[in-house]
C-alpha atoms as a PDB file:
ATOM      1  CA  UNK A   1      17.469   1.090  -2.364  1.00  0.00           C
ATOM      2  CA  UNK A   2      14.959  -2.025  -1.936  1.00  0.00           C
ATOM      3  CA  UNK A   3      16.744  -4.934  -0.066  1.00  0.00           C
ATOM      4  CA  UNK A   4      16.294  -7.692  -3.069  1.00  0.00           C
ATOM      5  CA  UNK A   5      16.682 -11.787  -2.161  1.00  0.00           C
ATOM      6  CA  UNK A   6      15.912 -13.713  -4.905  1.00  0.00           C
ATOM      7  CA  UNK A   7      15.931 -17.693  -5.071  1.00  0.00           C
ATOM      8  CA  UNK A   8      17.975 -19.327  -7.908  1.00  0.00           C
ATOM      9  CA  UNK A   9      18.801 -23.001  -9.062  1.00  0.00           C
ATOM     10  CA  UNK A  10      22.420 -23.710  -7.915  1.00  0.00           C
ATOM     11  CA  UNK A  11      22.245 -26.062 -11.338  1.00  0.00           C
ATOM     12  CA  UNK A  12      21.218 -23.025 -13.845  1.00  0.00           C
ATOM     13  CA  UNK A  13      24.120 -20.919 -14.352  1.00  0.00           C
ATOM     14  CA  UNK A  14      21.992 -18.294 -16.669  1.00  0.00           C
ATOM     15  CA  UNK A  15      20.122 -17.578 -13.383  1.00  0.00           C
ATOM     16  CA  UNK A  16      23.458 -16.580 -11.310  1.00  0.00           C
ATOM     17  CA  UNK A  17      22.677 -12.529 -11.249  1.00  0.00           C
ATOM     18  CA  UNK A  18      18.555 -13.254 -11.279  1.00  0.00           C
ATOM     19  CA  UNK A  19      18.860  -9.762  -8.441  1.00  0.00           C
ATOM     20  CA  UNK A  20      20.475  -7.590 -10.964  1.00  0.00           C
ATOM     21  CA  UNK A  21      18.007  -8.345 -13.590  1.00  0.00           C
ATOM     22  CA  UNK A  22      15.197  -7.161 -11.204  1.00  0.00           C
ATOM     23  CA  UNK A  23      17.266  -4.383 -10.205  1.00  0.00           C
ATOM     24  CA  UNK A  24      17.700  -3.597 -13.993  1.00  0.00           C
ATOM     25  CA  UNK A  25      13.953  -3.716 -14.115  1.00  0.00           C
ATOM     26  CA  UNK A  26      13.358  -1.341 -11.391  1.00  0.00           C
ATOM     27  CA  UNK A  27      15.839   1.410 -12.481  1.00  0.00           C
ATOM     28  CA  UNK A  28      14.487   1.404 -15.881  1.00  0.00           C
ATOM     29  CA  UNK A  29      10.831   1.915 -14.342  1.00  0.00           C
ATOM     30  CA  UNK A  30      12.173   4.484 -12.074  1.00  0.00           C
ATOM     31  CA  UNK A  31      11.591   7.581 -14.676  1.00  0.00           C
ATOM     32  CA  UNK A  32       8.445   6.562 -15.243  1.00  0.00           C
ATOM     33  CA  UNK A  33       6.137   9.293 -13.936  1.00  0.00           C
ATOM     34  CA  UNK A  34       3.903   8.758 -10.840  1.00  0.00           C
ATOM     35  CA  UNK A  35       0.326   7.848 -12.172  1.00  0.00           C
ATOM     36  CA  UNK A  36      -2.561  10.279 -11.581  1.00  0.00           C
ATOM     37  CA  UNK A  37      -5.033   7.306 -12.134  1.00  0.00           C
ATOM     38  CA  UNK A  38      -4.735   3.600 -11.640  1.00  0.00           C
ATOM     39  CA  UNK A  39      -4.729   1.667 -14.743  1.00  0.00           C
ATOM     40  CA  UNK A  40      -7.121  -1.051 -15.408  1.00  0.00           C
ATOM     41  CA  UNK A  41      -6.040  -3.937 -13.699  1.00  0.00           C
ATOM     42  CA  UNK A  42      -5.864  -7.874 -14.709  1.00  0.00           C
ATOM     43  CA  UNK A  43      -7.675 -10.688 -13.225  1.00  0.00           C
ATOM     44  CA  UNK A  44      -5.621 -11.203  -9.541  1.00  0.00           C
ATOM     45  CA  UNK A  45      -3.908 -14.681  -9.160  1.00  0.00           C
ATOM     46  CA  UNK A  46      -5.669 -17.028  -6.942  1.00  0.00           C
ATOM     47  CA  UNK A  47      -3.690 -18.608  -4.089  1.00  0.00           C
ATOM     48  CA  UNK A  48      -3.762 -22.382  -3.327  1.00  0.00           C
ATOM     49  CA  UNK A  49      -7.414 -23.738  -2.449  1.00  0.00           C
ATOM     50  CA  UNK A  50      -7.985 -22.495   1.172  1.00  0.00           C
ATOM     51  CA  UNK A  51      -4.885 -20.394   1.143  1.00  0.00           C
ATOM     52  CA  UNK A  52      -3.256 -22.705   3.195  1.00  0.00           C
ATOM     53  CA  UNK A  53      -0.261 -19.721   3.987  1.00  0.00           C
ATOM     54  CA  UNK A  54      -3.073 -17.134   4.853  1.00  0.00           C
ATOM     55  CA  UNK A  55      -1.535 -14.655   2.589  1.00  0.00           C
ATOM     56  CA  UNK A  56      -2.960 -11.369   2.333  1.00  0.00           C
ATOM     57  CA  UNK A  57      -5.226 -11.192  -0.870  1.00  0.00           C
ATOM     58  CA  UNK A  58      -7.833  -7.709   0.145  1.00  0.00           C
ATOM     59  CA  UNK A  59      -4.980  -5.260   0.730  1.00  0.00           C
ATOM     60  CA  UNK A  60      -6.118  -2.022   2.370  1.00  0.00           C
ATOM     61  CA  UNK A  61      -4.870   1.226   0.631  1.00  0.00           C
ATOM     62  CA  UNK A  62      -6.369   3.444   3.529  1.00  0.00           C
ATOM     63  CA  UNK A  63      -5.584   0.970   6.629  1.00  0.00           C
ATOM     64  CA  UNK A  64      -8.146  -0.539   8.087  1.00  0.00           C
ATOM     65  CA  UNK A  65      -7.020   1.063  11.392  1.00  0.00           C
ATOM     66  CA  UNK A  66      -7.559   4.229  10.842  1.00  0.00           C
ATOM     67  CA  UNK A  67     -10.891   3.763   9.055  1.00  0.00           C
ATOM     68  CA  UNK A  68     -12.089   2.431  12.246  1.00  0.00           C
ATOM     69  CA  UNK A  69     -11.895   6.275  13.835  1.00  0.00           C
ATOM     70  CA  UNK A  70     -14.639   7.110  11.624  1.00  0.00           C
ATOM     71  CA  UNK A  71     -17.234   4.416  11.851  1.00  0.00           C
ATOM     72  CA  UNK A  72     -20.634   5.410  13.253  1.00  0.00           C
ATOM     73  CA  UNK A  73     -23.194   3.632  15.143  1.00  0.00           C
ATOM     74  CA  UNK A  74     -23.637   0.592  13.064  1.00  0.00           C
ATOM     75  CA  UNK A  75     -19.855   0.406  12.031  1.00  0.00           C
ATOM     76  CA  UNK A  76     -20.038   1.956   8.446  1.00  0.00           C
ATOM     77  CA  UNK A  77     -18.640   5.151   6.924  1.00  0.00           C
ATOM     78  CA  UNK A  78     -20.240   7.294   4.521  1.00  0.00           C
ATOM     79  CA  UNK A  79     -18.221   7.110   1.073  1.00  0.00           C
ATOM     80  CA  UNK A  80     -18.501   9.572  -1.733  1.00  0.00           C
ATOM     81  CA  UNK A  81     -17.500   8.255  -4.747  1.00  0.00           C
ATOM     82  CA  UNK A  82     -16.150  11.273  -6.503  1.00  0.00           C
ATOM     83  CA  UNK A  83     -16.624   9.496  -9.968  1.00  0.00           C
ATOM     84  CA  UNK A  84     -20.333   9.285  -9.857  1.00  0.00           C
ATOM     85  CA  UNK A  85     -21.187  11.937  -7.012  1.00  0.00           C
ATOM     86  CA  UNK A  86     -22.529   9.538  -4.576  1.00  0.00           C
ATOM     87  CA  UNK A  87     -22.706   8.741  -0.850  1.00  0.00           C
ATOM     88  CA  UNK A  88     -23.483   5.422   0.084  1.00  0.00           C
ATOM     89  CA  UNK A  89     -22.586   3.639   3.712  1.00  0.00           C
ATOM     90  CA  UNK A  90     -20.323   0.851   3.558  1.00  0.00           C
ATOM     91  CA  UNK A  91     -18.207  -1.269   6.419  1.00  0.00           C
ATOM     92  CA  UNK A  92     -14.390  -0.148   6.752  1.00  0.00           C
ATOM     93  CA  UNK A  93     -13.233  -3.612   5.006  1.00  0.00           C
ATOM     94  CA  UNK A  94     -15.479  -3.043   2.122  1.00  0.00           C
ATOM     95  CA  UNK A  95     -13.559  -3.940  -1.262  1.00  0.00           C
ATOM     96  CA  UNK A  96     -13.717  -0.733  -2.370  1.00  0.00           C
ATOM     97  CA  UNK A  97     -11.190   0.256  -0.268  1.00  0.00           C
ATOM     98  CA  UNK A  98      -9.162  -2.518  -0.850  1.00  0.00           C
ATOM     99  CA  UNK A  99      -6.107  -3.456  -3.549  1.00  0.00           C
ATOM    100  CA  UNK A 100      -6.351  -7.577  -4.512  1.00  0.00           C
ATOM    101  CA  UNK A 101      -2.896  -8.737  -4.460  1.00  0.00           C
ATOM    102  CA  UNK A 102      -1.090  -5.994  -6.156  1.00  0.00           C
ATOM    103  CA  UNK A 103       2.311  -6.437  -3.925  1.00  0.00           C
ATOM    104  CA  UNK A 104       3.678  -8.709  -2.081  1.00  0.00           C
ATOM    105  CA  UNK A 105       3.441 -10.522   1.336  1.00  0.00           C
ATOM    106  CA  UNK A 106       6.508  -9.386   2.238  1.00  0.00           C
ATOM    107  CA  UNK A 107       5.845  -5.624   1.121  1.00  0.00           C
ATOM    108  CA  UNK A 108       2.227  -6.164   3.494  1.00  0.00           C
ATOM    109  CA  UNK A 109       3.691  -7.584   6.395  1.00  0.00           C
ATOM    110  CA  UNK A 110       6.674  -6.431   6.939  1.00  0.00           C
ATOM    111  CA  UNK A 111       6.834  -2.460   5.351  1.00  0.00           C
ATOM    112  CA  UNK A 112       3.815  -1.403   4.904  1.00  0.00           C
ATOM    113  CA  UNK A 113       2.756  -3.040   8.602  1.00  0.00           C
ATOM    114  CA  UNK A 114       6.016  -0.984  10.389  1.00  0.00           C
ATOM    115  CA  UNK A 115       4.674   2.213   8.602  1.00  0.00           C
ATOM    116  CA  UNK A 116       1.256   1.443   9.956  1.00  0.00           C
ATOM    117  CA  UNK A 117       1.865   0.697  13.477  1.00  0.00           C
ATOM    118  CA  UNK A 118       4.382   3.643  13.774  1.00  0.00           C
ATOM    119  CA  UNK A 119       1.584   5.769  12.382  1.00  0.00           C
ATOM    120  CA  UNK A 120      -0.580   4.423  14.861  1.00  0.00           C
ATOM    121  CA  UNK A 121       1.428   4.870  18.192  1.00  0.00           C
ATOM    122  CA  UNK A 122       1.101   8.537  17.426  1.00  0.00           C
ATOM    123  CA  UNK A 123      -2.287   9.068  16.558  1.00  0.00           C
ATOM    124  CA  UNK A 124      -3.860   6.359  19.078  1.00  0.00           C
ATOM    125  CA  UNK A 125      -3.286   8.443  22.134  1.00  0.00           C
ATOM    126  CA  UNK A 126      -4.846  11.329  20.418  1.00  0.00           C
ATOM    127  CA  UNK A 127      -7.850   9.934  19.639  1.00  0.00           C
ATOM    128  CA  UNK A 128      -7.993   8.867  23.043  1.00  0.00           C
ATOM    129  CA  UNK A 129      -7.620  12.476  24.370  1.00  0.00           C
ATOM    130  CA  UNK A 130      -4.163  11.601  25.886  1.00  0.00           C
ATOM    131  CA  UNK A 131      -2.293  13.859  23.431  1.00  0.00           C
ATOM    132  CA  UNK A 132      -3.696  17.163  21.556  1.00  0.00           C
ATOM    133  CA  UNK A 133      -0.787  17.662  18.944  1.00  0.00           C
ATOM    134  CA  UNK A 134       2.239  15.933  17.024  1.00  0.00           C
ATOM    135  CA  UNK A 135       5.626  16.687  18.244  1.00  0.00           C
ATOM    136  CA  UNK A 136       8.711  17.400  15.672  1.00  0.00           C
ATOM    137  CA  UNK A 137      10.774  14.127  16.127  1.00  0.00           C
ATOM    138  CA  UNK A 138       6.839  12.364  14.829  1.00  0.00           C
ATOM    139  CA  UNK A 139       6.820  14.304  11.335  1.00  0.00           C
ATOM    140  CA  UNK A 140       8.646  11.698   9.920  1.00  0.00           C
ATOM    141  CA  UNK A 141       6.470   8.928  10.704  1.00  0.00           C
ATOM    142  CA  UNK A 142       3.622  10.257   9.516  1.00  0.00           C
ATOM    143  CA  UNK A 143       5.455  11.613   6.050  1.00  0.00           C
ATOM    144  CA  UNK A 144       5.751   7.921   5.612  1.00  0.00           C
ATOM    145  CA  UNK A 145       3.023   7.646   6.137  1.00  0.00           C
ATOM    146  CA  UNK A 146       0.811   9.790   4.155  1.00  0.00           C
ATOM    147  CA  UNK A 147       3.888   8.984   1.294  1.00  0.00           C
ATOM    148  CA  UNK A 148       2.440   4.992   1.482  1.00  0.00           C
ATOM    149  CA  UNK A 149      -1.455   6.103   1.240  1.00  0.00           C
ATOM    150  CA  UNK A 150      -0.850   7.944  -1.437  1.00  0.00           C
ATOM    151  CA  UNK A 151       1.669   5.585  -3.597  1.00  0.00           C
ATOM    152  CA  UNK A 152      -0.477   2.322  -2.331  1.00  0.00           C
ATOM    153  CA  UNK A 153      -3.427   4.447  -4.472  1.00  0.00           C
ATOM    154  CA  UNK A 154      -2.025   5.070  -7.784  1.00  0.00           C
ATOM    155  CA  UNK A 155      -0.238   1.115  -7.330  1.00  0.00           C
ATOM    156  CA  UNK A 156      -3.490  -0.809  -6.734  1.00  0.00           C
ATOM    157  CA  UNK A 157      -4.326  -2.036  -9.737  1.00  0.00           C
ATOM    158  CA  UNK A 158      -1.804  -4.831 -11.948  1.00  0.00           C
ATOM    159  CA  UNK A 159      -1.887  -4.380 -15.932  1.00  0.00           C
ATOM    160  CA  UNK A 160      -0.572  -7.609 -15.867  1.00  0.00           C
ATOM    161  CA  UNK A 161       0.069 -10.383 -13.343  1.00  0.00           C
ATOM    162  CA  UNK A 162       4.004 -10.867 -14.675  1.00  0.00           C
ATOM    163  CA  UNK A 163       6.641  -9.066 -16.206  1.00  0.00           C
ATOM    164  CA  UNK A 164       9.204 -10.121 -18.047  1.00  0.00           C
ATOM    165  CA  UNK A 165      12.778  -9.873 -16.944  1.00  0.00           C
ATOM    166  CA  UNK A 166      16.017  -9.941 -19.440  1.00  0.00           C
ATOM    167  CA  UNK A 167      19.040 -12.587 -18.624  1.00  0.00           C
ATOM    168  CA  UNK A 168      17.584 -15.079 -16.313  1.00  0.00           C
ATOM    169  CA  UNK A 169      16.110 -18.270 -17.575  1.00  0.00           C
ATOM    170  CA  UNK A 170      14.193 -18.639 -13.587  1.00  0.00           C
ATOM    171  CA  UNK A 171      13.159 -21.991 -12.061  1.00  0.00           C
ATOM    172  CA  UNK A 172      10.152 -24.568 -12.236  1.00  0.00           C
ATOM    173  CA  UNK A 173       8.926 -24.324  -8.650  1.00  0.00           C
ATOM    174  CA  UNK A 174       5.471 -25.548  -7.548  1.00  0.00           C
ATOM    175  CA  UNK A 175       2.720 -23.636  -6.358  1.00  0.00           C
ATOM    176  CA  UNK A 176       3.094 -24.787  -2.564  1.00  0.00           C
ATOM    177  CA  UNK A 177       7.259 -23.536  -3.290  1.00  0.00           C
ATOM    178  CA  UNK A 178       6.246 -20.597  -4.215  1.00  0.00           C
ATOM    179  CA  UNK A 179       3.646 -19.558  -1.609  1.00  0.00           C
ATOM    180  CA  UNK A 180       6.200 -20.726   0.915  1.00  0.00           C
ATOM    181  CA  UNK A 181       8.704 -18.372  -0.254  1.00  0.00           C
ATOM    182  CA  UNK A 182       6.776 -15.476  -0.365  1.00  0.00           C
ATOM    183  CA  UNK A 183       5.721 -15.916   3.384  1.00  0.00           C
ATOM    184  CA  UNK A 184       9.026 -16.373   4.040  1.00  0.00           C
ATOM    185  CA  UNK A 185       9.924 -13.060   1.929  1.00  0.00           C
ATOM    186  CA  UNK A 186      11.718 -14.504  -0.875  1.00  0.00           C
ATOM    187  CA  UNK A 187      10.907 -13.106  -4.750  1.00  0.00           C
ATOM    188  CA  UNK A 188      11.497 -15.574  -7.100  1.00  0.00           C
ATOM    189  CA  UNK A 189      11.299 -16.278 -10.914  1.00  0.00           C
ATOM    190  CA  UNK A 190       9.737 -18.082 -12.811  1.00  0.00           C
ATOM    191  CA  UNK A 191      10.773 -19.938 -16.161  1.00  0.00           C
ATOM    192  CA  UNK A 192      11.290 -17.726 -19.059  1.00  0.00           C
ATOM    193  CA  UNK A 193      12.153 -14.954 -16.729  1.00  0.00           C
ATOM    194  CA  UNK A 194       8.508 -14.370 -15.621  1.00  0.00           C
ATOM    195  CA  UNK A 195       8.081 -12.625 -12.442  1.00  0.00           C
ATOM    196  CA  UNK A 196       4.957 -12.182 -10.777  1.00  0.00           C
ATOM    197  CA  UNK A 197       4.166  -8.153 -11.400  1.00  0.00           C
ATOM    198  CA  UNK A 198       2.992  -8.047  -7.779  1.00  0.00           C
ATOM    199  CA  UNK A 199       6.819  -8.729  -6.455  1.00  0.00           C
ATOM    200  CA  UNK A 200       8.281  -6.403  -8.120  1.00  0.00           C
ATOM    201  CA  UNK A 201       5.091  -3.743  -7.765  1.00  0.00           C
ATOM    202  CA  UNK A 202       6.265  -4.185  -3.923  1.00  0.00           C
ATOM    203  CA  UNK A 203       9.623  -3.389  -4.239  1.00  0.00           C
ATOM    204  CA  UNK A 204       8.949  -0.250  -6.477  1.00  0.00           C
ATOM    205  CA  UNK A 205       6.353   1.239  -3.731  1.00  0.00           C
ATOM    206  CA  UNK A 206       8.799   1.149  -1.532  1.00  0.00           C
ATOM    207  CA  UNK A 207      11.505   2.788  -3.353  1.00  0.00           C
ATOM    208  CA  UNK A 208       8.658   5.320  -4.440  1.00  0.00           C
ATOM    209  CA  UNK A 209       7.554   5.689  -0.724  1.00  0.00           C
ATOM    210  CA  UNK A 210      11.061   6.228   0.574  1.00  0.00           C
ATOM    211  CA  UNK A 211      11.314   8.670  -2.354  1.00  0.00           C
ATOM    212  CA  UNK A 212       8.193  10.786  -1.644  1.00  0.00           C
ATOM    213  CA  UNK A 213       8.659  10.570   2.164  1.00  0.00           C
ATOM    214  CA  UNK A 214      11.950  12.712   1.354  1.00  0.00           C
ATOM    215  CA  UNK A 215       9.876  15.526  -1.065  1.00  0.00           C
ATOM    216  CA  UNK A 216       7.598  15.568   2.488  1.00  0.00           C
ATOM    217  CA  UNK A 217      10.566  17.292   3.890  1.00  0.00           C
ATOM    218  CA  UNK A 218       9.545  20.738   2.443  1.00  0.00           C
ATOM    219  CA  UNK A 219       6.291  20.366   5.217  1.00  0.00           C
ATOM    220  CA  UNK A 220       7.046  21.808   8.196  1.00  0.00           C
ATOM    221  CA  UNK A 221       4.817  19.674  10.330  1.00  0.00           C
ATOM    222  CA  UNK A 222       1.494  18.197  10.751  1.00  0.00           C
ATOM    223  CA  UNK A 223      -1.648  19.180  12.781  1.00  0.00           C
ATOM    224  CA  UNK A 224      -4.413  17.235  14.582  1.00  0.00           C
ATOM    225  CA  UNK A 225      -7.747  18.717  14.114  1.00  0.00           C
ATOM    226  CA  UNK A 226     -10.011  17.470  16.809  1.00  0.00           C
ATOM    227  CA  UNK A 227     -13.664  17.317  16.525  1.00  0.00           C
ATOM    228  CA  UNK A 228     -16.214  19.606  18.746  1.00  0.00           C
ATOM    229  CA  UNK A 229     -17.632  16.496  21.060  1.00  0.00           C
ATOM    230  CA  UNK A 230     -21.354  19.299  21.196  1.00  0.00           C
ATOM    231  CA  UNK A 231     -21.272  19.349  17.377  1.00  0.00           C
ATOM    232  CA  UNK A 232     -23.609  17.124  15.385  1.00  0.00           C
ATOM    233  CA  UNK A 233     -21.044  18.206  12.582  1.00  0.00           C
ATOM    234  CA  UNK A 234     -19.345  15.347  10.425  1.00  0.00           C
ATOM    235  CA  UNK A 235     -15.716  14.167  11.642  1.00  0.00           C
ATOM    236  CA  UNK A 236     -13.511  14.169   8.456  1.00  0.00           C
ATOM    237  CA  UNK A 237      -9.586  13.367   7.784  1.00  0.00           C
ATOM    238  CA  UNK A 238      -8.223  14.515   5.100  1.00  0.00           C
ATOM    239  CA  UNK A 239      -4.637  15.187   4.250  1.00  0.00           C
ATOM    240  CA  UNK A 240      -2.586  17.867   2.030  1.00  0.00           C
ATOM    241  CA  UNK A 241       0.493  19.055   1.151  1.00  0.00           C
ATOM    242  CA  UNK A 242       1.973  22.352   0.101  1.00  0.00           C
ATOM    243  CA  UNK A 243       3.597  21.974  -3.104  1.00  0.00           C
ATOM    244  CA  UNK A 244       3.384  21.806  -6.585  1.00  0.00           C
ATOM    245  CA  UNK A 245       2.704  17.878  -6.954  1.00  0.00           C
ATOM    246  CA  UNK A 246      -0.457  18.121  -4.839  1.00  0.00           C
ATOM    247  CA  UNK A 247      -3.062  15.669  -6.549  1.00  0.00           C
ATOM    248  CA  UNK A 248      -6.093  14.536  -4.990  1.00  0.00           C
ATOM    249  CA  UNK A 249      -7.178  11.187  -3.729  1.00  0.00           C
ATOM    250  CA  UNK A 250     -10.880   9.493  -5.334  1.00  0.00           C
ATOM    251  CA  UNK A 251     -12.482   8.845  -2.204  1.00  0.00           C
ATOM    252  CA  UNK A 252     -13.413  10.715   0.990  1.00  0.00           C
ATOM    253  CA  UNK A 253     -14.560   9.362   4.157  1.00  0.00           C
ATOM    254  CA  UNK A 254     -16.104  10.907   6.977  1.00  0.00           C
ATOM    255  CA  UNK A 255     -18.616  10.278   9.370  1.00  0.00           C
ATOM    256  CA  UNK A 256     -21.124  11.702  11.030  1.00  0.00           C
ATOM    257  CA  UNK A 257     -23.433  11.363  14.498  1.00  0.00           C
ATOM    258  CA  UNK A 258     -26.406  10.673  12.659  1.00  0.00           C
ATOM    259  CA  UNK A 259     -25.262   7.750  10.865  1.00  0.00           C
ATOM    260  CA  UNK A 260     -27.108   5.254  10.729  1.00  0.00           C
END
């Protein structure tokens, strides 16, 4: 279960459980099932002019990293837009690719960047020819990984930029407070018992992530294909899993020599 800290008013005594209400919140979204399509999402809230606290607004669902992999020549990849049946090239930190603001800083830096890097330290050295397969003791970080691609997909969007919590009353911070927190990986409330939908969207991925990375148990491993360097074939990643609950993701990415 999520780790929740939650700033309240000393002063306000109908704010003294403000962590059980958002743990009320969560339960009660947790039967909810897992969407096949993001829904349409509301306009993002804006940090302060400049964003002083360099938060991260362009969220990557596929990280940035390992779009690099695939880049040709002039640093694009080729995306197919399975909606409209489409290629166009387009630069790795393209919007498309990108969530705006739908979790928090603390679900970007801190859990989503561990599951990255971890990912990373095993697939760097194959790419770099150093290693040619995955060994056992790695399946689990790259579960968690595949489990965040594909939650961070169907989570991108916000129906709403706050959601209303039952039993707290929350506090009158200002902007700068509230920025500050969030770098500092506080969730807070707001008054009326607003909460801003992208805190608590960050603590649901990553009870949802933790929850699928367990179903990814039932895999018994992962493979690296590697590309033939004498091929002028396209290099593309693509990920799968044998069960029931296999759904597919609306982009692909690949790359090929001739890109230009």
């Amino acid at each position: 279960m999520p780790v929740i800290r939650v700033v309240r008013l000393e002063s306000d005594p109908e704010s003294e459980f403000p962590a059980a209400a958002v743990m009320a919140r969560m339960l009660a979204s947790a039967a909810k099932p897992i969407r096949e399509v993001p829904p349409n999402h509301s306009r993002i809230e804006r940090t302060l002019p400049g964003n002083p606290n360099g938060l991260t607004v362009e969220q990557h669902v596929f990280p940035l990293c390992s779009m690099q992999a695939f880049v040709g020549p002039v640093k694009r990849v080729s995306l197919f837009e399975m909606s409209e049946g489409k290629s166009r090239r387009v630069k790795p930190k393209n919007v498309v690719f990108c969530a705006e603001r739908a979790w928090d800083q603390r679900t970007e830096g801190v859990l989503m960047k561990q599951i990255e890097d971890e990912f990373q330290d095993i697939v760097q050295p194959i790419l770099r020819g150093q290693a040619h397969s995955i060994a056992p003791e790695q399946k689990h970080a790259i579960d968690r990984m595949f489990a965040l691609w594909y939650m961070r997909s169907r989570h991108r969007n916000l129906e709403a930029q706050e959601i209303q919590l039952n039993s707290v009353s929350g506090s009158a911070l200002t902007k700068t407070e509230e920025e500050n927190l969030e770098m500092n990986n506080y969730m807070y409330i707001r008054p009326g018992g607003k909460m801003p939908a992208r805190q608590f969207n960050g603590m649901r991925l990553q009870q949802l992530i933790n929850d699928y990375t367990r179903d990814l148990d039932v895999l018994t491993g992962w493979g690296a294909f590697m590309p033939d360097p004498a091929s002028s074939s396209c290099r593309t990643f693509q990920g799968t899993r044998s069960s029931h609950s296999l759904r597919t993701c609306p982009y692909s990415v690949s790359t090929g020599r001739n890109d230009r």
